[in-house]
C-alpha atoms as a PDB file:
ATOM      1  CA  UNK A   1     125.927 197.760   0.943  1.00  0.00           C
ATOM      2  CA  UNK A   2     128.614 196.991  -1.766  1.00  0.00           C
ATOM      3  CA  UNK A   3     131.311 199.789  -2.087  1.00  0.00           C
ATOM      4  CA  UNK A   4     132.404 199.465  -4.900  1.00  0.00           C
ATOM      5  CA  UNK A   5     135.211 202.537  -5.115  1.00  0.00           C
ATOM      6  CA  UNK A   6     137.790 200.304  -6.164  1.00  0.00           C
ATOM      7  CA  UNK A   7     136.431 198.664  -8.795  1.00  0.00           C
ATOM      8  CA  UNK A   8     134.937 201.693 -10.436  1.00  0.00           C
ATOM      9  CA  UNK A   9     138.753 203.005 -10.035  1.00  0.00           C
ATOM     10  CA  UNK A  10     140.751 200.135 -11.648  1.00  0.00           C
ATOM     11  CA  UNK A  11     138.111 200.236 -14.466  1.00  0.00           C
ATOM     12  CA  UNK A  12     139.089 204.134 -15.004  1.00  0.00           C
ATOM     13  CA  UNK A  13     143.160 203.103 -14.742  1.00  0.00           C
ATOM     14  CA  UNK A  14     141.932 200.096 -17.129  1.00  0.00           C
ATOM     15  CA  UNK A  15     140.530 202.813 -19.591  1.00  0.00           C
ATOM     16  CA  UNK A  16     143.433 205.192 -19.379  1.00  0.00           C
ATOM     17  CA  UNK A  17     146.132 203.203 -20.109  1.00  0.00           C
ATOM     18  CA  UNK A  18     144.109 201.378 -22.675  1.00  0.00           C
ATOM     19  CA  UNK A  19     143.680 205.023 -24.272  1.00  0.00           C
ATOM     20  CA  UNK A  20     147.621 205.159 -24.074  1.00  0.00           C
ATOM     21  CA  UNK A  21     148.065 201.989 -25.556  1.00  0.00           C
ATOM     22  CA  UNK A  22     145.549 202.810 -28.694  1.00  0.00           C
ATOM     23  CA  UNK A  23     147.429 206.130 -29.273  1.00  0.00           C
ATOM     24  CA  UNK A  24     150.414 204.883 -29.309  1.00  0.00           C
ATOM     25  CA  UNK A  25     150.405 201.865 -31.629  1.00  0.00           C
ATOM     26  CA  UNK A  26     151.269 202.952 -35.065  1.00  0.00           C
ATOM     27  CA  UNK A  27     154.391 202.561 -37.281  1.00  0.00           C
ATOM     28  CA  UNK A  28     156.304 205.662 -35.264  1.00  0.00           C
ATOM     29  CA  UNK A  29     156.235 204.171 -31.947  1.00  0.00           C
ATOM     30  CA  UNK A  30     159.394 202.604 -31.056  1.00  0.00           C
ATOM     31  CA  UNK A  31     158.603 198.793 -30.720  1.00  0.00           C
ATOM     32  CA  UNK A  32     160.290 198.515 -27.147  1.00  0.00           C
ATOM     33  CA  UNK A  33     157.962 201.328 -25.764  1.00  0.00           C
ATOM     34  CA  UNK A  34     154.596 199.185 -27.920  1.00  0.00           C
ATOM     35  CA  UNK A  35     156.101 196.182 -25.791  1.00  0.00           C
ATOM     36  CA  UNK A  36     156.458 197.913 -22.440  1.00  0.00           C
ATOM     37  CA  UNK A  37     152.630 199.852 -22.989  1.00  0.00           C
ATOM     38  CA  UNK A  38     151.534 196.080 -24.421  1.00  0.00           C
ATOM     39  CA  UNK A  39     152.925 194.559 -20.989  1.00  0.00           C
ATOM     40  CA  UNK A  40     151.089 197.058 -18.807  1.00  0.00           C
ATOM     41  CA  UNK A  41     147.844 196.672 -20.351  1.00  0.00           C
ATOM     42  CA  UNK A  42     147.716 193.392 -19.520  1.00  0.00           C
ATOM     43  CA  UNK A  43     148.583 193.505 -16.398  1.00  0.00           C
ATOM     44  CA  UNK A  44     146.013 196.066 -15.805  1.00  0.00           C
ATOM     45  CA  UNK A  45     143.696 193.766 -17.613  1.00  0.00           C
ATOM     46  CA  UNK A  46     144.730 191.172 -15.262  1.00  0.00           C
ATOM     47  CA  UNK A  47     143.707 193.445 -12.140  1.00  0.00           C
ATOM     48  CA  UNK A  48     140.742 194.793 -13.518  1.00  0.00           C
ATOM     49  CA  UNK A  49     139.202 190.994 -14.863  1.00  0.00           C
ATOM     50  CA  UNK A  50     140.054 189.762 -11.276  1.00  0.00           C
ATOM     51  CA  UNK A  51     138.099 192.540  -9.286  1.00  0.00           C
ATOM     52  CA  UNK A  52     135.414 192.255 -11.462  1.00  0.00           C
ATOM     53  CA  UNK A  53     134.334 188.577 -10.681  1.00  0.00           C
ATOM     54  CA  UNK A  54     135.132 189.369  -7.279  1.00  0.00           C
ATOM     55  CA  UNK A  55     132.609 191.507  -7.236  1.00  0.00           C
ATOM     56  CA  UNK A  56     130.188 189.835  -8.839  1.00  0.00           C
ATOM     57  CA  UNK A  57     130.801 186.957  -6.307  1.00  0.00           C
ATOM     58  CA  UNK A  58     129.998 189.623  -3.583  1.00  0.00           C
ATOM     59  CA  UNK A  59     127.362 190.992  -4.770  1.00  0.00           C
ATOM     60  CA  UNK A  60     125.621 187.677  -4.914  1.00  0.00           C
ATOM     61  CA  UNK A  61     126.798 186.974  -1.694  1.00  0.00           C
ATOM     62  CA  UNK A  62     125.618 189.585  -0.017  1.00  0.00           C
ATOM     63  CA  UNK A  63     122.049 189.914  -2.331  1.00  0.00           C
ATOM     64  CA  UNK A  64     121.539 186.329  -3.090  1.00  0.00           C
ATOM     65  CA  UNK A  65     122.866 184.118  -0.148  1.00  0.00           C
ATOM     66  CA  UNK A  66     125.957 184.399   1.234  1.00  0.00           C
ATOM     67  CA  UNK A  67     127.014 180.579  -0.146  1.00  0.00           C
ATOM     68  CA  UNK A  68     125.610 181.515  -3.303  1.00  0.00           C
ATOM     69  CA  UNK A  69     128.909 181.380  -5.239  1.00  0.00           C
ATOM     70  CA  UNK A  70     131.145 179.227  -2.862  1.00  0.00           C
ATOM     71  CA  UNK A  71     133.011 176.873  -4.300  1.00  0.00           C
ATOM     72  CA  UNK A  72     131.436 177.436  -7.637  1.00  0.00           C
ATOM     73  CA  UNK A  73     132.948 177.412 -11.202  1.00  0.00           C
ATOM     74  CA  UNK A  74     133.943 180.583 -12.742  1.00  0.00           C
ATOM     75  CA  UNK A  75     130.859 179.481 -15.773  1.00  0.00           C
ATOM     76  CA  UNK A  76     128.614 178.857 -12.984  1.00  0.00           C
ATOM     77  CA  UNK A  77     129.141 182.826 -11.581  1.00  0.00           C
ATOM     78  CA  UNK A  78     128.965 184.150 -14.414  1.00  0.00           C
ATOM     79  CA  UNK A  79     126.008 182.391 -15.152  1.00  0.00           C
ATOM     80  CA  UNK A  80     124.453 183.400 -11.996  1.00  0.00           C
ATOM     81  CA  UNK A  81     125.821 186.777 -12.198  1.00  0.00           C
ATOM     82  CA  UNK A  82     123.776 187.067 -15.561  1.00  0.00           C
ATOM     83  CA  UNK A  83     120.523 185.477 -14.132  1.00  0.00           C
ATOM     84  CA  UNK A  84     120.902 188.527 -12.129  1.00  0.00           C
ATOM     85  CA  UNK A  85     121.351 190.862 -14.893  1.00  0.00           C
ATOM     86  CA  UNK A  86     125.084 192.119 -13.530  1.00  0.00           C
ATOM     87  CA  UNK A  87     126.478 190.958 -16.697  1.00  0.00           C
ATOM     88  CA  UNK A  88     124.911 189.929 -20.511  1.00  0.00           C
ATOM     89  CA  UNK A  89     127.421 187.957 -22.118  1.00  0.00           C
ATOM     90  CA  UNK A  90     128.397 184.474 -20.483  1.00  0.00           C
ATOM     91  CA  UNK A  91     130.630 183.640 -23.630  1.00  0.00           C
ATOM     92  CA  UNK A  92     132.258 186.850 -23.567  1.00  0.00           C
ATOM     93  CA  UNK A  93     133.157 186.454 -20.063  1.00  0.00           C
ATOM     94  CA  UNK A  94     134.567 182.788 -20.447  1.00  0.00           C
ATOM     95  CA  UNK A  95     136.968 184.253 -22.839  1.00  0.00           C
ATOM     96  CA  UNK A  96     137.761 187.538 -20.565  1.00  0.00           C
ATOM     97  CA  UNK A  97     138.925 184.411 -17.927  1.00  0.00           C
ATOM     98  CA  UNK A  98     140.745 182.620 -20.228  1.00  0.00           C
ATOM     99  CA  UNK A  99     142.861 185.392 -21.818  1.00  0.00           C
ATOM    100  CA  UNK A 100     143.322 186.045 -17.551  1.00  0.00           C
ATOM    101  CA  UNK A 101     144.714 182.757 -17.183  1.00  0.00           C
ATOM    102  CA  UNK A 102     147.158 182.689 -19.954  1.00  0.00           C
ATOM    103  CA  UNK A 103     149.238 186.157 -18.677  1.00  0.00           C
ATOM    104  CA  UNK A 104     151.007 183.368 -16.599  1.00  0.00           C
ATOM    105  CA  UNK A 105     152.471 182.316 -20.038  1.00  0.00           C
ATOM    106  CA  UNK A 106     153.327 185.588 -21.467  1.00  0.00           C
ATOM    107  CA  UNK A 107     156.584 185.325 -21.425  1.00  0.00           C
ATOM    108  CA  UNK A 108     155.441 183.389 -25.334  1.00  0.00           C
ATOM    109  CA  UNK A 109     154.808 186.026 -27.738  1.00  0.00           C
ATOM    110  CA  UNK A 110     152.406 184.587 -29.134  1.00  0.00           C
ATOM    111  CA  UNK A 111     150.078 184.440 -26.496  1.00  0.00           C
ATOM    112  CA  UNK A 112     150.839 188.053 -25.051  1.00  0.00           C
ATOM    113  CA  UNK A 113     149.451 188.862 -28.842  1.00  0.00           C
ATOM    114  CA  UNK A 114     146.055 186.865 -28.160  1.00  0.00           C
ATOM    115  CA  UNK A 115     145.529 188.063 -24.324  1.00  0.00           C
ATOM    116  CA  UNK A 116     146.612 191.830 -25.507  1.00  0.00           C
ATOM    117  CA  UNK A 117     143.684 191.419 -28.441  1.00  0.00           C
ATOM    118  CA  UNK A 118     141.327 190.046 -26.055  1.00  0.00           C
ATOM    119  CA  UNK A 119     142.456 192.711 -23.114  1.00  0.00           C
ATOM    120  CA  UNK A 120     141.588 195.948 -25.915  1.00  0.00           C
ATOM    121  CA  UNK A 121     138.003 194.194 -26.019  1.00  0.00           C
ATOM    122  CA  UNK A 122     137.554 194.296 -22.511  1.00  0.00           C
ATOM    123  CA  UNK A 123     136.499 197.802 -21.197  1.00  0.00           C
ATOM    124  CA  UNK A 124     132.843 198.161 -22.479  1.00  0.00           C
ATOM    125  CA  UNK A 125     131.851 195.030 -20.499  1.00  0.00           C
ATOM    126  CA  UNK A 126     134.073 196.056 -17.239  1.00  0.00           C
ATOM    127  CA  UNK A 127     132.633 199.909 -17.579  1.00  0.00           C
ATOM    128  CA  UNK A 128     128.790 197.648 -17.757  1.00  0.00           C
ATOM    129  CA  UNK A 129     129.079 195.406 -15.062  1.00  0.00           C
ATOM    130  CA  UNK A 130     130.470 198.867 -12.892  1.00  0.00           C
ATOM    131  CA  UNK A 131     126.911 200.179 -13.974  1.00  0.00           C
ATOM    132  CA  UNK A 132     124.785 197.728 -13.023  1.00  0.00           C
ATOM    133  CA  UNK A 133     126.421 197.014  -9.695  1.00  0.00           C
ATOM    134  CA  UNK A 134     125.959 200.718  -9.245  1.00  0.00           C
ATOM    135  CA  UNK A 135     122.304 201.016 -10.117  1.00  0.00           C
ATOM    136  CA  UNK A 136     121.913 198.308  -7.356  1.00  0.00           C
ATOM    137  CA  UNK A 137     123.400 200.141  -4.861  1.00  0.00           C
END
């Protein structure tokens, strides 16, 4: 059986510090504390995208066949990941893995702007996918 304990709880820090992050982004928030919340959101985006596929990936492992999703491209698990109703939105989750592999550039504003708007879209399909793995369980 999949545990799945520490997904569900880097979906819930996900959540929190996206709550912080929505709170706190108006005109009176200093714009070195909006950076610093900014940052950590997409770090925690980071963490929370990555144990997501990796879950996926086990699931279908370990419900599928265990060479199910070796060696396989990230559109081909999600893909399978959807045949198996763990996840709706192949597109969607294309773009989650993109914004994931541009925080190695971040240090361009620019693109910390376009990962942090994709990162504050994130959470409904991460809280999802933590459903369905758990209605599977």
């Amino acid at each position: 059986m999949l545990e799945i304990t520490g997904l569900k709880n880097a979906v819930q820090a996900y959540e929190r510090g996206l709550n912080v992050v929505l709170r706190k982004d108006d005109k009176s928030t200093p714009e070195d504390e909006i950076e610093i919340l900014r940052s950590g959101l997409i770090q925690s985006f980071e963490f929370c995208y990555e144990l997501c596929w990796k879950y996926m990936k086990r699931w279908i492992e370990m419900n599928i066949s265990p060479d199910a999703a070796d060696g396989v491209t990230r559109r081909e698990l999600f893909r399978r990941a959807a045949e198996n109703r763990l996840i709706t939105d192949i597109d969607k989750w294309m773009i989650f893995h993109a914004a994931r592999n541009r925080t190695s550039h971040i240090y361009n504003e620019d693109v910390a702007d376009e990962v942090f708007k994709v990162a504050k879209t994130f959470l409904p399909f991460a809280r999802d996918l933590v459903e369905r793995l758990e209605s599977r369980l």
